[in-house]
Protein backbone atom coordinates (compact mmCIF):
# COMPACT_ATOMS: atom_id res chain seq x y z
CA UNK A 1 7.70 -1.94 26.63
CA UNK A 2 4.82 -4.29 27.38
CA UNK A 3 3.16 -2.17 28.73
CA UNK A 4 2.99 0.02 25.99
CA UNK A 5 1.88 -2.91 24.19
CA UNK A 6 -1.07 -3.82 26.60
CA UNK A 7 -2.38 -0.29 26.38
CA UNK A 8 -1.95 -0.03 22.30
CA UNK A 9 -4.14 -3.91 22.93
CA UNK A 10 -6.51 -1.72 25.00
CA UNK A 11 -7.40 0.90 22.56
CA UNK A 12 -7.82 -2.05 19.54
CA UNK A 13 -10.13 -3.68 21.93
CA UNK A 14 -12.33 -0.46 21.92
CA UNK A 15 -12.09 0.15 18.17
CA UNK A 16 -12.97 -3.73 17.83
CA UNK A 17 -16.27 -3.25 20.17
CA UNK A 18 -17.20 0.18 18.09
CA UNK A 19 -17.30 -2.40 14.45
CA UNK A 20 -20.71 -3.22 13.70
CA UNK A 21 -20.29 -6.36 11.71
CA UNK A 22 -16.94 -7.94 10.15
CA UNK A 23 -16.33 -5.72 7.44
CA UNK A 24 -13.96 -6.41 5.05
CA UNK A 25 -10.50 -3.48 4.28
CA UNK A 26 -8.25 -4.15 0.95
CA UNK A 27 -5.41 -2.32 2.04
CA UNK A 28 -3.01 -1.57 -0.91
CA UNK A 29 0.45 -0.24 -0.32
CA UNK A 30 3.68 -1.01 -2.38
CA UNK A 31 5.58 -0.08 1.21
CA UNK A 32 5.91 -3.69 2.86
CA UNK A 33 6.08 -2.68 6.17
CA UNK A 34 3.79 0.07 6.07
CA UNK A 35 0.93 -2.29 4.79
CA UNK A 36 1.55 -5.09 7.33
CA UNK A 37 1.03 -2.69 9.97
CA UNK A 38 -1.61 -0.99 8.85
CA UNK A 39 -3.42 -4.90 8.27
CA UNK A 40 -2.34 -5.98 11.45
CA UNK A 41 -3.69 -3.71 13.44
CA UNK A 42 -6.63 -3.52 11.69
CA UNK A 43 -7.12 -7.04 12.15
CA UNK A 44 -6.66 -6.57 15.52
CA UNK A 45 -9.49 -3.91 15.62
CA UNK A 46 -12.05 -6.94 14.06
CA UNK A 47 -11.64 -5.89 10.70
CA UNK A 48 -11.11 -8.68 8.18
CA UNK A 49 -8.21 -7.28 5.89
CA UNK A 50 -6.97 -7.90 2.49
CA UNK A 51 -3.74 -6.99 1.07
CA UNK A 52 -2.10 -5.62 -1.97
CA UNK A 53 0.87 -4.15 -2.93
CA UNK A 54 0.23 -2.76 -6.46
CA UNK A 55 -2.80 -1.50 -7.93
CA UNK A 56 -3.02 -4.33 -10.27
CA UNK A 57 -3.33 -7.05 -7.57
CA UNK A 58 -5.89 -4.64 -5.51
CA UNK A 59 -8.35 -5.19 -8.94
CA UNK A 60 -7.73 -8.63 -8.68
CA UNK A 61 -8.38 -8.93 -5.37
CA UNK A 62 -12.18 -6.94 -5.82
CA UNK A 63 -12.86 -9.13 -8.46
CA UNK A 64 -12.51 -11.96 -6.31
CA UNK A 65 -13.58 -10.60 -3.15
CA UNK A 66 -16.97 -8.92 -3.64
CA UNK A 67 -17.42 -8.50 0.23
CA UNK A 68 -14.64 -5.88 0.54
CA UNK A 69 -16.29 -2.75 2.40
CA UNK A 70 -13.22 -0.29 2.17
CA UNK A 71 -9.96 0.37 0.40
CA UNK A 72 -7.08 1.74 2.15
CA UNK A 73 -4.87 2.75 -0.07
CA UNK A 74 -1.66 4.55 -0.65
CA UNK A 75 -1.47 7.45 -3.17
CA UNK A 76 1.91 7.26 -4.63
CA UNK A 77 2.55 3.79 -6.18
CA UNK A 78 4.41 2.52 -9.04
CA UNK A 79 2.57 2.20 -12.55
CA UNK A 80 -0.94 2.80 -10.78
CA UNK A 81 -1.17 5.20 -8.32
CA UNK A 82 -4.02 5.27 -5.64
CA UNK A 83 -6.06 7.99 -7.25
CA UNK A 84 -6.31 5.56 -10.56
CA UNK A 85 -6.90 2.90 -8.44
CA UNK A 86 -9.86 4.16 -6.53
CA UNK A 87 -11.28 5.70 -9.60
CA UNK A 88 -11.00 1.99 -11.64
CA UNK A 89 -12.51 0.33 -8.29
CA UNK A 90 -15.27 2.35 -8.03
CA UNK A 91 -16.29 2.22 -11.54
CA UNK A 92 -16.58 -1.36 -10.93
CA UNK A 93 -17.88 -1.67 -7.23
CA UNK A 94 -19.68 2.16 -6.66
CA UNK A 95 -20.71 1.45 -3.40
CA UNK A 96 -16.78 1.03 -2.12
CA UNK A 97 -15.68 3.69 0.28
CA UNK A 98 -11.92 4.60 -0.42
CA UNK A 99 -9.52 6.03 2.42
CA UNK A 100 -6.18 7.80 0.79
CA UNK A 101 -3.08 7.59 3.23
CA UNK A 102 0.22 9.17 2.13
CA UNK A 103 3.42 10.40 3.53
CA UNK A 104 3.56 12.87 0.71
CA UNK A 105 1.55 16.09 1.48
CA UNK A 106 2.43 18.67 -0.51
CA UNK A 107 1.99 19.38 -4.47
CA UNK A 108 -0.41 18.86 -6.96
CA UNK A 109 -0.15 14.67 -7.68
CA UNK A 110 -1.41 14.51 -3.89
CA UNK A 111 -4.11 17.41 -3.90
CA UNK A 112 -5.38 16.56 -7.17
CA UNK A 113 -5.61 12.65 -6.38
CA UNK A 114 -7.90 13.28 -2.82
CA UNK A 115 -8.98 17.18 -3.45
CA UNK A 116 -12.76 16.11 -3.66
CA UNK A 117 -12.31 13.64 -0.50
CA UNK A 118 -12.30 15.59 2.45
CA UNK A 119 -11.84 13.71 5.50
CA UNK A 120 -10.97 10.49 3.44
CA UNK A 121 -7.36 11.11 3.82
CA UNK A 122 -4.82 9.91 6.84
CA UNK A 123 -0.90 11.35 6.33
CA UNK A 124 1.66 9.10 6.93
CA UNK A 125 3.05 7.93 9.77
CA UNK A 126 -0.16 7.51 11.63
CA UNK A 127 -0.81 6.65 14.70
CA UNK A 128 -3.18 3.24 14.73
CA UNK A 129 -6.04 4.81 16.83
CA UNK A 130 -6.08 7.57 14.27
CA UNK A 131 -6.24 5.27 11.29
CA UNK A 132 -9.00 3.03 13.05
CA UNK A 133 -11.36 6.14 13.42
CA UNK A 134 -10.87 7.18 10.27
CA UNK A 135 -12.23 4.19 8.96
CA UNK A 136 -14.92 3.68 10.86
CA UNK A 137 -16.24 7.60 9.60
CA UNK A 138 -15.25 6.21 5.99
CA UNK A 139 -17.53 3.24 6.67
CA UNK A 140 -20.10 4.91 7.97
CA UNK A 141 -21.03 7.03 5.30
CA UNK A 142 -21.63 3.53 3.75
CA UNK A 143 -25.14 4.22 5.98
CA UNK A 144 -25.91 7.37 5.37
C-alpha cells in the first residue's frame, strides 16, 4: 500500500512542476468526500484550493476571493446546480474558467448543463492524474 502511495506522490509531484504560478481552484461539491479528495490532491499538485459545498457558498466564496482561477464543480447539486452556478459566476467574474465533473452521464439535465463545454467535463470517479490534466487544459485557455 505505500507504495502505491509513493507513486500516486510521484505523479502530484509532476503535475505540481507542470503549474505555472499558484493558481487558485474553488471546488464546489455537495458530496463530502468527493470534494476533499478532489482539494486534497489538488493541493498536493500546488494548486491553492477553495471549497464549497453548495452553490450558494461557492458565490460567497468569489466574492471574497477575487484570485480564484478555476471552478471545479459538480453538476447535480441541491437548490443550485453546477450549470446555474457557473453561469451566475461568470456573469460576475467572465474571465473564470469552469470544469464540470459528474457521476451522472446520461440525459438531458447533464448534456444540456456542459453541451457547449467540450473538454471542460471529467465523469465521476476520476482518477487524480486525469482530473489534474484536465485542469491544467482548462487553465490554459486562460492564455490563449
Amino acid at each position: 500500500m505505500q507504495l502505491r502511495w509513493v507513486k500516486k506522490a510521484e505523479k502530484s509531484e509532476t503535475a505540481k512542476s507542470e503549474t505555472t504560478k499558484s493558481e487558485t481552484i474553488l471546488v464546489v461539491d455537495d458530496d463530502r468526500a468527493v470534494r476533499q479528495a478532489a482539494a486534497d490532491g489538488l493541493r498536493r499538485a500546488g494548486y491553492r484550493v477553495l471549497e464549497a459545498s453548495s452553490g450558494k457558498d461557492a458565490l460567497a466564496a468569489l466574492d471574497k476571493d477575487k484570485n480564484v482561477d478555476l471552478l471545479l464543480t459538480d453538476i447535480q447539486m441541491q437548490k443550485m446546480d453546477g450549470g446555474e452556478l457557473a453561469e451566475t459566476a461568470q456573469e460576475r467574474r467572465p474571465e473564470l474558467r469552469v470544469l464540470f465533473m459528474s457521476g451522472y452521464t446520461g440525459g438531458a439535465a447533464l448534456h444540456d448543463s456542459v453541451r457547449d463545454e467540450g473538454p471542460s467535463f471529467i465523469a465521476k470517479p476520476f482518477v487524480m492524474e486525469v482530473l489534474l490534466k484536465k485542469v491544467r487544459a482548462v487553465l490554459a485557455l486562460k492564455s490563449e
